[in-house]
Protein backbone atom coordinates (compact mmCIF):
# COMPACT_ATOMS: atom_id res chain seq x y z
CA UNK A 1 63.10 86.39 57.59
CA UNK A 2 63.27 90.45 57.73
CA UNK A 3 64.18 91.56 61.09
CA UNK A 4 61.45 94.62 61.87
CA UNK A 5 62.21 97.61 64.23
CA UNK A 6 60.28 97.75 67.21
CA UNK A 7 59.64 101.62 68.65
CA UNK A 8 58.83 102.06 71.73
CA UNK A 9 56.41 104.97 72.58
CA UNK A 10 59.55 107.56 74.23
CA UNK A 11 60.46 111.00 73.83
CA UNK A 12 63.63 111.85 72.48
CA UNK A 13 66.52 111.11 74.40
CA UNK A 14 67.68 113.66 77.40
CA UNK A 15 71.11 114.88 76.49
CA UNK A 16 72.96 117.61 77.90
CA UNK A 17 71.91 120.82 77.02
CA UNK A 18 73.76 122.99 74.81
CA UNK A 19 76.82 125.24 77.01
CA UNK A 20 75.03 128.55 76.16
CA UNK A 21 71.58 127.57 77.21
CA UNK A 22 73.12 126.59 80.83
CA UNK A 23 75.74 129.89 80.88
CA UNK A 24 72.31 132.11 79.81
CA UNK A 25 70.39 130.86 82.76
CA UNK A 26 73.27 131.65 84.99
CA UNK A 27 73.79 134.91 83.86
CA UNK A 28 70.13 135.19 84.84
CA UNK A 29 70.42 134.06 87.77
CA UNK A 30 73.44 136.46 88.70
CA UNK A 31 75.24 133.03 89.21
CA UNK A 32 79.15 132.21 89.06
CA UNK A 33 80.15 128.90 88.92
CA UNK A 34 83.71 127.99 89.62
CA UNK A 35 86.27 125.97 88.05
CA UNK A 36 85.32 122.64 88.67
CA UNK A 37 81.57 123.21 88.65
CA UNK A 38 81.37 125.05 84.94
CA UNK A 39 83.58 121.90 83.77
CA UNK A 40 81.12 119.59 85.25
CA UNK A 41 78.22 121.01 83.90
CA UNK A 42 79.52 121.99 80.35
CA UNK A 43 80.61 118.17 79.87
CA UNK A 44 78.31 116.63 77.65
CA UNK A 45 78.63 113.05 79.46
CA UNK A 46 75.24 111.40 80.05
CA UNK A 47 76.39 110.09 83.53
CA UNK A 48 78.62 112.31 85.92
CA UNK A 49 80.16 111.59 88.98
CA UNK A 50 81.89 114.01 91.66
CA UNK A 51 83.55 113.19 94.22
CA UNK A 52 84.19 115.99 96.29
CA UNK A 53 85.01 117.26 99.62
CA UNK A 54 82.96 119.57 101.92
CA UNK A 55 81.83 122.87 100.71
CA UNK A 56 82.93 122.37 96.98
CA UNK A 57 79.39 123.49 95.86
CA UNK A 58 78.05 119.90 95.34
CA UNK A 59 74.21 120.81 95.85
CA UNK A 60 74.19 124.21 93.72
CA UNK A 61 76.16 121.74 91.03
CA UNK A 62 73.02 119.08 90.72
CA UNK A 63 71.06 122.07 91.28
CA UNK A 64 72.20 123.84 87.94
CA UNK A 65 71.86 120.46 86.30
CA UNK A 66 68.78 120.44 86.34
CA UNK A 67 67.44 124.21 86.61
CA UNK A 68 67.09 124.30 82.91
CA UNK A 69 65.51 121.04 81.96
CA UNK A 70 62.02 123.02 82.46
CA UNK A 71 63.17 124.59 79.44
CA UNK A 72 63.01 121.65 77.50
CA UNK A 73 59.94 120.83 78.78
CA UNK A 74 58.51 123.99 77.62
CA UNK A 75 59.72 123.61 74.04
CA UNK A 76 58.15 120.06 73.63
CA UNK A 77 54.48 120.96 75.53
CA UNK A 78 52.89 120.30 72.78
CA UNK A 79 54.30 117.06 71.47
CA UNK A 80 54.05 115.93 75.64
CA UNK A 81 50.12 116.68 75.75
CA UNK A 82 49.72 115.36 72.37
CA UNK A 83 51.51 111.64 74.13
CA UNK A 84 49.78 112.02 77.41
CA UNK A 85 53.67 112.26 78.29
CA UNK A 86 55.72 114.22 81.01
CA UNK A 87 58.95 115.33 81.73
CA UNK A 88 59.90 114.05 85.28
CA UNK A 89 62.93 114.22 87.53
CA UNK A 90 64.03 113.19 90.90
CA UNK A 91 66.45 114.36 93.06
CA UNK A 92 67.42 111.39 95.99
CA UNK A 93 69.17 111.53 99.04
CA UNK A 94 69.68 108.96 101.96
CA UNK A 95 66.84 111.02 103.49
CA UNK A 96 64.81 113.88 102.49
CA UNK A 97 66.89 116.41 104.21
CA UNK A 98 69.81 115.75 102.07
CA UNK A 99 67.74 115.70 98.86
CA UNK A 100 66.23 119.51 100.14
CA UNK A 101 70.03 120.68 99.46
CA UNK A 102 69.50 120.64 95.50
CA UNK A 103 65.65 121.07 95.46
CA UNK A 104 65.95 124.03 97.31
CA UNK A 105 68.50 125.47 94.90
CA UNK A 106 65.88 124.86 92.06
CA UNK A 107 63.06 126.06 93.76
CA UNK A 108 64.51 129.35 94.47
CA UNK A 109 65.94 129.63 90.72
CA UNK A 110 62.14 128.96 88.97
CA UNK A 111 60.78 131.55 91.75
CA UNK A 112 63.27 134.27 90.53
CA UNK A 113 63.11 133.49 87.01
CA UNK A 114 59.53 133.75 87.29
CA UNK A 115 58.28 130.68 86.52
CA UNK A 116 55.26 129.94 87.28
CA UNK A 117 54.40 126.63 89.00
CA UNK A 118 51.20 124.90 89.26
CA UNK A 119 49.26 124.75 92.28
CA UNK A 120 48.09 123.01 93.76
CA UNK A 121 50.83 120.28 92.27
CA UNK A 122 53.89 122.13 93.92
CA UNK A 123 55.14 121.93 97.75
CA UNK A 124 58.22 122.89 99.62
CA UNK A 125 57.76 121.20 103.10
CA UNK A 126 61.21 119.62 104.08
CA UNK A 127 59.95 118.54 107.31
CA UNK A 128 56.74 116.90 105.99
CA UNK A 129 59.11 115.32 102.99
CA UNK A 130 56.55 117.22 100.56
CA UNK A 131 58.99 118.58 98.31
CA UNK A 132 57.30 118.38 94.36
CA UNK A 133 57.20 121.06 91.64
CA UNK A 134 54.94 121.43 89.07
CA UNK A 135 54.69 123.18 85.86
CA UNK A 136 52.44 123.39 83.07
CA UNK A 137 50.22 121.33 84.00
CA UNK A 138 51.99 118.60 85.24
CA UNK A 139 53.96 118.13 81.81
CA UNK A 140 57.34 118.74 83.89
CA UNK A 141 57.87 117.50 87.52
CA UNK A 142 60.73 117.37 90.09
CA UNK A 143 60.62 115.24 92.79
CA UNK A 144 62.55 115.00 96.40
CA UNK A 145 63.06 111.95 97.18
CA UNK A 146 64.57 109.85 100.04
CA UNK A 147 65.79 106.82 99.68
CA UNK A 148 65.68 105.27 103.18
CA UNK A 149 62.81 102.82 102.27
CA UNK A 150 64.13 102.06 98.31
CA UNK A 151 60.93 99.98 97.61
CA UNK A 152 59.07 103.15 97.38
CA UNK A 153 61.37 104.68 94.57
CA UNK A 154 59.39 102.99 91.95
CA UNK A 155 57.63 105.33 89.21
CA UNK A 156 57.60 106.07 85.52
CA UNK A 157 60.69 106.76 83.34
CA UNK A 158 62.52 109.53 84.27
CA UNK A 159 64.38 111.93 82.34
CA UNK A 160 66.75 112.63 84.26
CA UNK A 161 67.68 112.34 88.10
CA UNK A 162 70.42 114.04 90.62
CA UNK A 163 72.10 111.95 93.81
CA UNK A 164 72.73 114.10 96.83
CA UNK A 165 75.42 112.15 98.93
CA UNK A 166 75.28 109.33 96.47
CA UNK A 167 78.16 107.43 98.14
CA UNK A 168 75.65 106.71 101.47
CA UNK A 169 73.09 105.50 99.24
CA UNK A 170 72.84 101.46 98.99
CA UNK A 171 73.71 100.32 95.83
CA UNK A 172 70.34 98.82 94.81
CA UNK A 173 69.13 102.40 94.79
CA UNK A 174 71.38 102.84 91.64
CA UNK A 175 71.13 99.48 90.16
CA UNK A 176 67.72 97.95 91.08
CA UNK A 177 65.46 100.96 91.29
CA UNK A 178 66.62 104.03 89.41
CA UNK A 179 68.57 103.00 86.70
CA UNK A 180 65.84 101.21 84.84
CA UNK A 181 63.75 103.86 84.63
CA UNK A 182 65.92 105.91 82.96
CA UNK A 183 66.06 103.96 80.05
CA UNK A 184 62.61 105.12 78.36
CA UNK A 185 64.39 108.55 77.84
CA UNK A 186 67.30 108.34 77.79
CA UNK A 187 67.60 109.69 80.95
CA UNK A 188 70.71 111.26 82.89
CA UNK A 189 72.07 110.58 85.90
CA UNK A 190 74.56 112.98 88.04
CA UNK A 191 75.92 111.91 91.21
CA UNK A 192 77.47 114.43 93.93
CA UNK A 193 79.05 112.82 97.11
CA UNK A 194 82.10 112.95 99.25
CA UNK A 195 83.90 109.66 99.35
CA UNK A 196 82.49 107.04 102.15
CA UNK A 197 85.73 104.69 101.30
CA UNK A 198 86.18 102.24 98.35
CA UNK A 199 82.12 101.21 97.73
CA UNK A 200 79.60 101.27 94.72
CA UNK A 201 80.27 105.07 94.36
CA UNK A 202 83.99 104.80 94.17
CA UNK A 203 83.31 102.11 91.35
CA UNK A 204 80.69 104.72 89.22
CA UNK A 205 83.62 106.78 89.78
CA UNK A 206 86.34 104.52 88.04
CA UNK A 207 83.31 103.91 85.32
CA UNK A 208 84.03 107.66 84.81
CA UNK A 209 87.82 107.52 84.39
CA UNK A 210 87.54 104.55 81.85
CA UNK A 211 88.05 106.28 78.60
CA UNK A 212 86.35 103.51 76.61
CA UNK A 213 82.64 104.78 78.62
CA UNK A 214 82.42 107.94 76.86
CA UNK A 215 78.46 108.10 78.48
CA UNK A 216 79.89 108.45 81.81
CA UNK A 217 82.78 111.13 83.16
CA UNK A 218 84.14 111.73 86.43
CA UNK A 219 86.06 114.37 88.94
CA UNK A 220 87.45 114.08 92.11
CA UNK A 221 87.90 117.51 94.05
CA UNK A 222 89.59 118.70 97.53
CA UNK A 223 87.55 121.16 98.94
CA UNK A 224 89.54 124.15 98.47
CA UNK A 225 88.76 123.28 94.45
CA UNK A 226 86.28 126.26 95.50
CA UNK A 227 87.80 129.58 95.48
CA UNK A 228 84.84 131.28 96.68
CA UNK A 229 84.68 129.55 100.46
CA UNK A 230 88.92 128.91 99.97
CA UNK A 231 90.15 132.33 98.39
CA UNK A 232 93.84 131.64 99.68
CA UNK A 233 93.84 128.17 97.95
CA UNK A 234 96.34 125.37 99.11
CA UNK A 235 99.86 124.09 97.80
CA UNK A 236 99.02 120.61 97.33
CA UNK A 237 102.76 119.84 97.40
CA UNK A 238 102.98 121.83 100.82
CA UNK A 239 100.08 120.42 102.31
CA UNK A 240 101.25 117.19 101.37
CA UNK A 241 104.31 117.52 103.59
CA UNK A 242 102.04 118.35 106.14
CA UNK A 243 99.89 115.33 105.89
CA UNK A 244 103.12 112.80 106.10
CA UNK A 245 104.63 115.62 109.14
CA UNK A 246 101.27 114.58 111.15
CA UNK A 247 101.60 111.25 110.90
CA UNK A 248 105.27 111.09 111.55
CA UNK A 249 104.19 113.65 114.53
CA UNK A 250 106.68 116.15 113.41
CA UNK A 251 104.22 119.44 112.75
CA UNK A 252 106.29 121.69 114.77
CA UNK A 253 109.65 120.62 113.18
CA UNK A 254 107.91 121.43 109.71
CA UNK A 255 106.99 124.53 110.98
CA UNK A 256 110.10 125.93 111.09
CA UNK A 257 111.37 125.76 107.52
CA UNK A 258 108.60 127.51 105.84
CA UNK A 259 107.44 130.97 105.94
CA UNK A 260 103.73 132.11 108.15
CA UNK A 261 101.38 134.42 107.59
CA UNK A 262 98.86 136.12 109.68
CA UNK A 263 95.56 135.27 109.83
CA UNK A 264 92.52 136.09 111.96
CA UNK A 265 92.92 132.16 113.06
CA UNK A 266 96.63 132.87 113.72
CA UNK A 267 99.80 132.02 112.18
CA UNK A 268 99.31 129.86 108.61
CA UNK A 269 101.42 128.49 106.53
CA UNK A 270 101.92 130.87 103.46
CA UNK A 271 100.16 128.50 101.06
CA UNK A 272 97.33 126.73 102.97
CA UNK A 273 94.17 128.55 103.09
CA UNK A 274 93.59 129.53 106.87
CA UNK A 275 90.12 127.59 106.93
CA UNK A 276 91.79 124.30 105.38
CA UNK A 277 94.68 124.82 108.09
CA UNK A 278 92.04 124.59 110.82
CA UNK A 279 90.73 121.82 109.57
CA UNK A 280 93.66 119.65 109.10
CA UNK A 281 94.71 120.45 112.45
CA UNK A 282 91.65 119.83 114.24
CA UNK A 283 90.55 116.21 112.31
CA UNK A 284 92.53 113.39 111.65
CA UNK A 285 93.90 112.45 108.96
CA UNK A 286 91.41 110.08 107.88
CA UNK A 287 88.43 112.05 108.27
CA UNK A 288 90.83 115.13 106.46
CA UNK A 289 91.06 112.99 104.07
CA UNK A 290 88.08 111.86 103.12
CA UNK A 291 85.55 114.67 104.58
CA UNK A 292 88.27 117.49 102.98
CA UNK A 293 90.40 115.65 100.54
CA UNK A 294 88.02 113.91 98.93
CA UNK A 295 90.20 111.11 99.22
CA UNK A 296 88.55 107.43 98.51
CA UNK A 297 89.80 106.23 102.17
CA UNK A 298 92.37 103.40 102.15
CA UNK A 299 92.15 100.12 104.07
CA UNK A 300 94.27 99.92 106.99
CA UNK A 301 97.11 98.69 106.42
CA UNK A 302 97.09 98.98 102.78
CA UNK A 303 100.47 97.90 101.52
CA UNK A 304 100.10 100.03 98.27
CA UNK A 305 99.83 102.98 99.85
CA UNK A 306 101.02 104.85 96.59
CA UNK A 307 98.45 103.56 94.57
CA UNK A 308 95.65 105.99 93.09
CA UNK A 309 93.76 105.18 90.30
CA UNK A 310 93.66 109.09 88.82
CA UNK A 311 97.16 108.51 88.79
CA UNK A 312 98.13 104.94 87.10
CA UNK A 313 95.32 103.93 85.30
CA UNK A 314 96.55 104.28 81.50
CA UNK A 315 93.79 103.08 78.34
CA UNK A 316 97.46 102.38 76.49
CA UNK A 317 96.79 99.62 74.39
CA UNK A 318 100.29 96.83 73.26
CA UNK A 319 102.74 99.18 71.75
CA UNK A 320 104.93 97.92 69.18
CA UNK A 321 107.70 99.48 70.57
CA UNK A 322 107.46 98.23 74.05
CA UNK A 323 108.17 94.50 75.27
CA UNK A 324 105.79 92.16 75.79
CA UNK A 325 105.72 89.66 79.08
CA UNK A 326 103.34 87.72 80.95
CA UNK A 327 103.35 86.89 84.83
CA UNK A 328 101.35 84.10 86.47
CA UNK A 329 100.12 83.47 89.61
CA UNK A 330 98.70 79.76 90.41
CA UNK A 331 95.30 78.81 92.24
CA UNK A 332 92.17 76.45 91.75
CA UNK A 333 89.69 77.99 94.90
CA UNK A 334 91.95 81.24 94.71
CA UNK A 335 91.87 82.29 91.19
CA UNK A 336 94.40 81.66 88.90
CA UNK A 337 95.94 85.01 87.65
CA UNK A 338 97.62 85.42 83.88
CA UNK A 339 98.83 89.27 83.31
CA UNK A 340 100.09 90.64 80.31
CA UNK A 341 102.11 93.64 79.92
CA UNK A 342 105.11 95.65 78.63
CA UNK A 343 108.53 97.07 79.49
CA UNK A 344 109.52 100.58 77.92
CA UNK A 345 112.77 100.04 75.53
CA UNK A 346 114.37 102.29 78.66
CA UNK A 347 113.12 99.88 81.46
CA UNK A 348 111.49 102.65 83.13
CA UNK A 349 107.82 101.90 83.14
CA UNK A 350 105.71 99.11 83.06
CA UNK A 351 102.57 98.92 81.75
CA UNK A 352 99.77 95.82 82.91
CA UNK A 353 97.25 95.87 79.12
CA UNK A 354 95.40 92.35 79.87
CA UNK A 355 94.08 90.62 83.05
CA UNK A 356 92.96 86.85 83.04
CA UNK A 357 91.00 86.35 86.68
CA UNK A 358 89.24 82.77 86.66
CA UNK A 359 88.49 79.70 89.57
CA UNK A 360 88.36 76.98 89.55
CA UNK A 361 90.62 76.10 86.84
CA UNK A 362 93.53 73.48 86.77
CA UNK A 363 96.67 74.73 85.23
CA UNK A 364 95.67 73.03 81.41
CA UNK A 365 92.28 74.53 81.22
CA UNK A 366 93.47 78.07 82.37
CA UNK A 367 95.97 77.79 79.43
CA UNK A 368 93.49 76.41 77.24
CA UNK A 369 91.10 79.72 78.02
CA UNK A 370 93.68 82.01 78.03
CA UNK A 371 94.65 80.81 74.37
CA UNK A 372 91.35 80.88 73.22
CA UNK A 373 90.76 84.40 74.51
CA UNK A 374 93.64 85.52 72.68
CA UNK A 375 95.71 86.55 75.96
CA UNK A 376 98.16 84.81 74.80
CA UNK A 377 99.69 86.50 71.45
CA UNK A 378 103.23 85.05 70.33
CA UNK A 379 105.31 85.99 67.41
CA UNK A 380 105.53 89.79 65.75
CA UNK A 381 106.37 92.96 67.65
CA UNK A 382 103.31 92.75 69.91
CA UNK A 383 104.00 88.96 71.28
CA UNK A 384 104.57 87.97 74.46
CA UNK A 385 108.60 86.74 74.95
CA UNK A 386 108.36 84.98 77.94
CA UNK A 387 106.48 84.38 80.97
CA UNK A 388 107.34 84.80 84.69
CA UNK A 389 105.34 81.86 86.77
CA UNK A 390 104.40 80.48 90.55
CA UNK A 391 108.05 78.94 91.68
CA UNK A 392 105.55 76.80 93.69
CA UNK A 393 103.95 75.40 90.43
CA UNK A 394 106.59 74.20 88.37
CA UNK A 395 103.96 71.92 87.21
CA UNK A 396 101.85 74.07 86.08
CA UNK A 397 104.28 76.08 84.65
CA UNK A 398 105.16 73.63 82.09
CA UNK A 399 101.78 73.20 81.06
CA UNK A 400 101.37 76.94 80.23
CA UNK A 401 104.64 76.94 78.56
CA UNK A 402 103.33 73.48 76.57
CA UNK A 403 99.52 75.00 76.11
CA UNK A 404 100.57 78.69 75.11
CA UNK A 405 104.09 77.77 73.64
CA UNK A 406 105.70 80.38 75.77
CA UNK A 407 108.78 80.10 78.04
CA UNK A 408 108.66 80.50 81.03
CA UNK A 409 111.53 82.07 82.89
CA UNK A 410 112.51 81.69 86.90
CA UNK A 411 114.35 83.67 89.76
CA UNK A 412 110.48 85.07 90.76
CA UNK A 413 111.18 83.38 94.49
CA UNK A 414 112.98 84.98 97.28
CA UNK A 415 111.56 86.87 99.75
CA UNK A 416 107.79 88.98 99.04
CA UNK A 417 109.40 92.44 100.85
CA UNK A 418 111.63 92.25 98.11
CA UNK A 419 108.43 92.00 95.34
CA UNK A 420 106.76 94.09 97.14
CA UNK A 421 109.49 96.58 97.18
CA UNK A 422 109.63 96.50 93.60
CA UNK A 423 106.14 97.30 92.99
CA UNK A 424 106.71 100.23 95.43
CA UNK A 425 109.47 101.66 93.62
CA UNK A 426 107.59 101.60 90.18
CA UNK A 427 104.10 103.20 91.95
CA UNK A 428 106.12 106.36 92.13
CA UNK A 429 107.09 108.93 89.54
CA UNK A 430 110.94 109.14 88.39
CA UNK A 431 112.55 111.04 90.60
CA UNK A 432 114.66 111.92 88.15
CA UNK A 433 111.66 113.98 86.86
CA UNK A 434 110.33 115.69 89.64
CA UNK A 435 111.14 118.77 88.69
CA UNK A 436 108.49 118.45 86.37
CA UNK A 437 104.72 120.04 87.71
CA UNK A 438 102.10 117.75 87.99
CA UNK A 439 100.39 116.61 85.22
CA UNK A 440 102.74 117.16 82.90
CA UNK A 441 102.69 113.88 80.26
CA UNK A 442 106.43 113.22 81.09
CA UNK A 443 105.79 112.64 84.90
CA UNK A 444 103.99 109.68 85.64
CA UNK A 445 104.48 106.67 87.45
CA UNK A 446 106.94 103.79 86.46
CA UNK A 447 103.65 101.36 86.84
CA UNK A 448 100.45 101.85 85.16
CA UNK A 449 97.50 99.91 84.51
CA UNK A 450 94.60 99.67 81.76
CA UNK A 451 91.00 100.47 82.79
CA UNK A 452 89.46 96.93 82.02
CA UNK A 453 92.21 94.74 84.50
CA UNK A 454 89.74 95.54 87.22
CA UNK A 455 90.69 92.90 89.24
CA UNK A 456 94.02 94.16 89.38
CA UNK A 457 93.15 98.11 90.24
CA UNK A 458 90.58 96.58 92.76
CA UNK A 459 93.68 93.79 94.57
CA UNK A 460 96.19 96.67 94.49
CA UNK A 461 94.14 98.78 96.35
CA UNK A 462 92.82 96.26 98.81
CA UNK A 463 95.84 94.21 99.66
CA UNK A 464 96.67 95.07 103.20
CA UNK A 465 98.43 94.01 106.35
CA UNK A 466 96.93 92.84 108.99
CA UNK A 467 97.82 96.12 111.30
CA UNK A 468 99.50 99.32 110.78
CA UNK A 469 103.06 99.84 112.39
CA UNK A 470 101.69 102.09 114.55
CA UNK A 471 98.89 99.60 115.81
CA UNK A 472 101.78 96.94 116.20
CA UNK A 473 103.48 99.77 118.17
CA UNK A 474 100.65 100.20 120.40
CA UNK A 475 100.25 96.65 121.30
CA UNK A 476 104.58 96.63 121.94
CA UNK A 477 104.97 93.56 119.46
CA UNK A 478 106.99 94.42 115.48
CA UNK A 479 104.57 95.34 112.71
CA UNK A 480 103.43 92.09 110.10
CA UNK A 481 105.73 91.65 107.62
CA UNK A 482 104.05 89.81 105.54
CA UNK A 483 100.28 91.03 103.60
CA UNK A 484 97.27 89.18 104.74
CA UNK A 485 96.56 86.29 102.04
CA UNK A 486 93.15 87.82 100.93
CA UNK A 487 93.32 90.36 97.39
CA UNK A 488 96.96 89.48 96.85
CA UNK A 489 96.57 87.45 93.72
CA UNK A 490 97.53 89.78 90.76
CA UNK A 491 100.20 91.21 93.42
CA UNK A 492 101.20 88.18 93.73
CA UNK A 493 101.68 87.55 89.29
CA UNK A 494 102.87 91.38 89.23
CA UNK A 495 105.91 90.95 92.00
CA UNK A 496 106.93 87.32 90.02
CA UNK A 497 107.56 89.71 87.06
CA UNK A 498 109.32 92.65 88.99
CA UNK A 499 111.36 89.63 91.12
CA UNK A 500 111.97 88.01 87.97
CA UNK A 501 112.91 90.38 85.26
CA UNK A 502 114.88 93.42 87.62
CA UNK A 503 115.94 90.76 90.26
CA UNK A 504 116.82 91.91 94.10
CA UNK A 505 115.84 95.48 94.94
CA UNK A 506 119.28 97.19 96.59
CA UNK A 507 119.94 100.78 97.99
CA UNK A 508 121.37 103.63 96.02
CA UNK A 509 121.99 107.33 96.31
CA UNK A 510 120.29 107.86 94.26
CA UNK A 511 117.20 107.04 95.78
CA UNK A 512 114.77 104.60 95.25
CA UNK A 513 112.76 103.92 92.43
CA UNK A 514 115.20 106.21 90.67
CA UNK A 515 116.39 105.95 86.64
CA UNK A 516 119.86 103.99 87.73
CA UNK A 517 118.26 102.02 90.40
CA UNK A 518 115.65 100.56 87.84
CA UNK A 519 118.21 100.23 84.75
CA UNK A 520 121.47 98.97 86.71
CA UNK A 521 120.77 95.43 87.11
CA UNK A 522 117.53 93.91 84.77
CA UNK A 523 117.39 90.02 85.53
């Protein structure tokens, strides 16, 4: 039997358009997009997601998206009549005010390009919510749309569509109504937010950093990523200081070490942009963080509090070079966790390549699926050595060892601060290296993990304690010193191997997490 193609009636797909069509409409437009924005908008990524603080130029970026899409329309008029087709777009927000942000942006660009819109067909009434433009004939349409009733964002396939404060949005917005209407076109999506903590945004956003999704991309920007509201930029590493000084309520001592400059808002640090100052004085550090920072706010009480994903997520595959282990951690209703991953010949970094995250499994069919998933590779340069299990399993120990025919190795007991300390260490960069600026390919954490363990990147950034130190403080009793038992479960695998293979965690002068800390005792 000969399989037969099926075509559906569509118009070509909706890529990005070509760099010099987008830089000639802002040269037309007298427009000068910074850093960050001209990145965004060059990247030929079907899907893009920035996360960015407050005033980074989110709305004029979606804007620009889709300001020259009417061009396309115009080159295919004749091919859309011909199809009784259109080209339509929408731009959503959690209400119609938010979505005005980018349609006024295009508006104002067709009206000073000179483009002339149909009419009736084309409205700009933000408080009525009639926001539509039209142009010839109908053949290309934007839409402003709010999303606070979802049911009514049903319509036909779109070619593209822009999210204004997509992280406030509900996630069925994404998955249940807009998403499948791209996929007649081909259509784009681009999605503009700050951070509103760890939800369905932050998880396009990881999509983005996941090198194997070459469709989607991602950014994450402060807000003084714009120089045109920020001129005096910020030291990161300064500000930095200043974020741990607050907390630690020691501003004014910090204060003193560092040189000030005048400013019509005062005294500044040399460094920190005089507008940024303000702000981080005047708002916490949570809402600096995430309304400022762009930061994906942590849980309180996160016990990772090192752990970023733009930092130690790593798409290294097994390296023939490196070691290869495997920790366990044991469970039936809790799942049972099986990690692989590998030791640099210098015992420096650590690198998690394979997750195995299943219920409801006794110890012999975990093994069983783990082997037949091929998580469980043995023999040449790439196998896995040994194993580091659940001291409270021995049982189930011996049947991985028996199933996989892998030993398993012990000392991964004692107490969790010291497996948790461990993990700690190897979250941060080699001191030893700090010299180094950021980014540079030689300074990076001593723990890193692959884009696909997502249980893993999710757990490490969940696991928390029940309170913060300072909470404890407040209510005169010692802060928890031990994680809640929710999220801990690849923790839980990843501090048997650290407990296991470097033993007990000890001071040194050298500081901790440093080269001779991490090579002077190994098991």
């Amino acid at each position: 039997m000969t399989a037969e193609t099926v075509e559906r009636p569509r118009l070509l797909p909706t890529p990005s358009l070509p760099g010099r069509v987008r830089r000639a409409f802002w040269d037309e437009l007298g427009w000068q997009p910074h850093e960050l924005q001209e990145a965004v908008l060059l990247d030929p990524s079907r899907n893009k997601v920035v996360a960015a603080g407050r005033r980074v130029g989110k709305s004029q970026t979606g804007g620009h998206k889709l300001i020259p899409e009417a061009l396309r329309a115009k080159g295919e008029l004749d091919d859309l009549k011909a199809r009784g087709l259109r080209r339509e777009y929408w731009i959503v927000g959690p209400e119609y005010s938010d979505a005005e942000k980018e349609f006024r942006v295009v508006w104002d660009a067709y009206t000073a390009l000179g483009f002339q819109m149909d009419h009736p067909g084309s409205y700009n009434n933000p408080l009525s919510g009639e926001m539509r433009i039209s142009m010839f004939g109908g053949r290309y349409v934007v839409w402003a749309k709010s999303a606070k009733y979802p049911g009514t964002l049903v319509g036909e396939g779109l070619s593209g569509v822009v999210f204004s404060e997509a992280a406030k949005l509900k996630p069925s917005v994404w998955d249940k109504f807009i998403r499948p209407t791209l996929a007649d076109f081909g259509g784009w999506a681009f999605f503009g937010s700050t951070p509103e903590g760890r939800n369905w945004f932050y998880d396009l956003w990881m999509i983005g950093q996941d090198d194997r999704r070459t469709d989607w991309a991602s950014w994450r920007a402060p807000s003084w990523a714009n120089p045109h509201v920020y001129p005096m930029g910020v030291d990161e590493a300064l500000l930095d200081l200043f974020r741990k000084a607050k907390k630690a309520k020691q501003i004014d001592d910090l204060l003193q070490t560092i040189p000030l400059v005048a400013t019509d808002m005062g005294l500044v640090p040399a460094g920190i942009d005089s507008e940024i100052w303000a702000m981080f004085l005047d708002q916490s550090l949570e809402s600096f963080g995430q309304e400022v920072a762009a930061d994906f706010t942590e849980y309180i009480g996160r016990v990772f509090k090192d752990f970023d994903p733009e930092m130690h997520l790593d798409s290294q595959e097994l390296k023939r070079s490196w070691t290869t282990y495997a920790c366990k951690d044991s469970g039936f209703t809790n799942p049972t966790v099986w990690l692989i991953l590998q030791v640099d010949p210098h015992k420096e970094r650590v690198h998690v390549v394979h997750e195995y995250y299943e219920r409801s499994r006794t110890p012999h069919e975990a093994a069983v699926e783990i082997k037949s998933r091929g998580l469980a590779p043995t023999g040449g340069d790439i196998g896995i050595k040994a194993f580091y299990g659940d001291p409270a399993d021995p049982g189930g120990n011996r049947d991985f060892q028996n199933v996989l025919q892998i030993r398993s190795l012990g000392g991964t007991g004692g107490e969790i601060q010291d497996r948790l300390e461990w993990i700690r260490r190897f979250l941060k960069p080699n001191p030893m290296l700090a010299h180094l600026p950021v980014g540079h390919p030689e300074r990076v954490p001593g723990l890193t993990i692959h884009p696909r363990c997502k249980n893993t990147i999710r757990e490490m950034g969940a696991y928390r304690y029940k309170e913060t130190a300072e909470q404890a403080e407040a209510k005169d009793r010692a802060a928890p010193e031990v994680p809640l038992p929710i999220d801990n479960h690849t923790p839980e695998a990843l501090g048997r191997f650290f407990r296991g293979f470097f033993g007990v965690p000890w001071s040194t002068p050298h500081g901790v997490g440093s080269r001779k800390a991490r090579t002077g005792r190994r098991r």
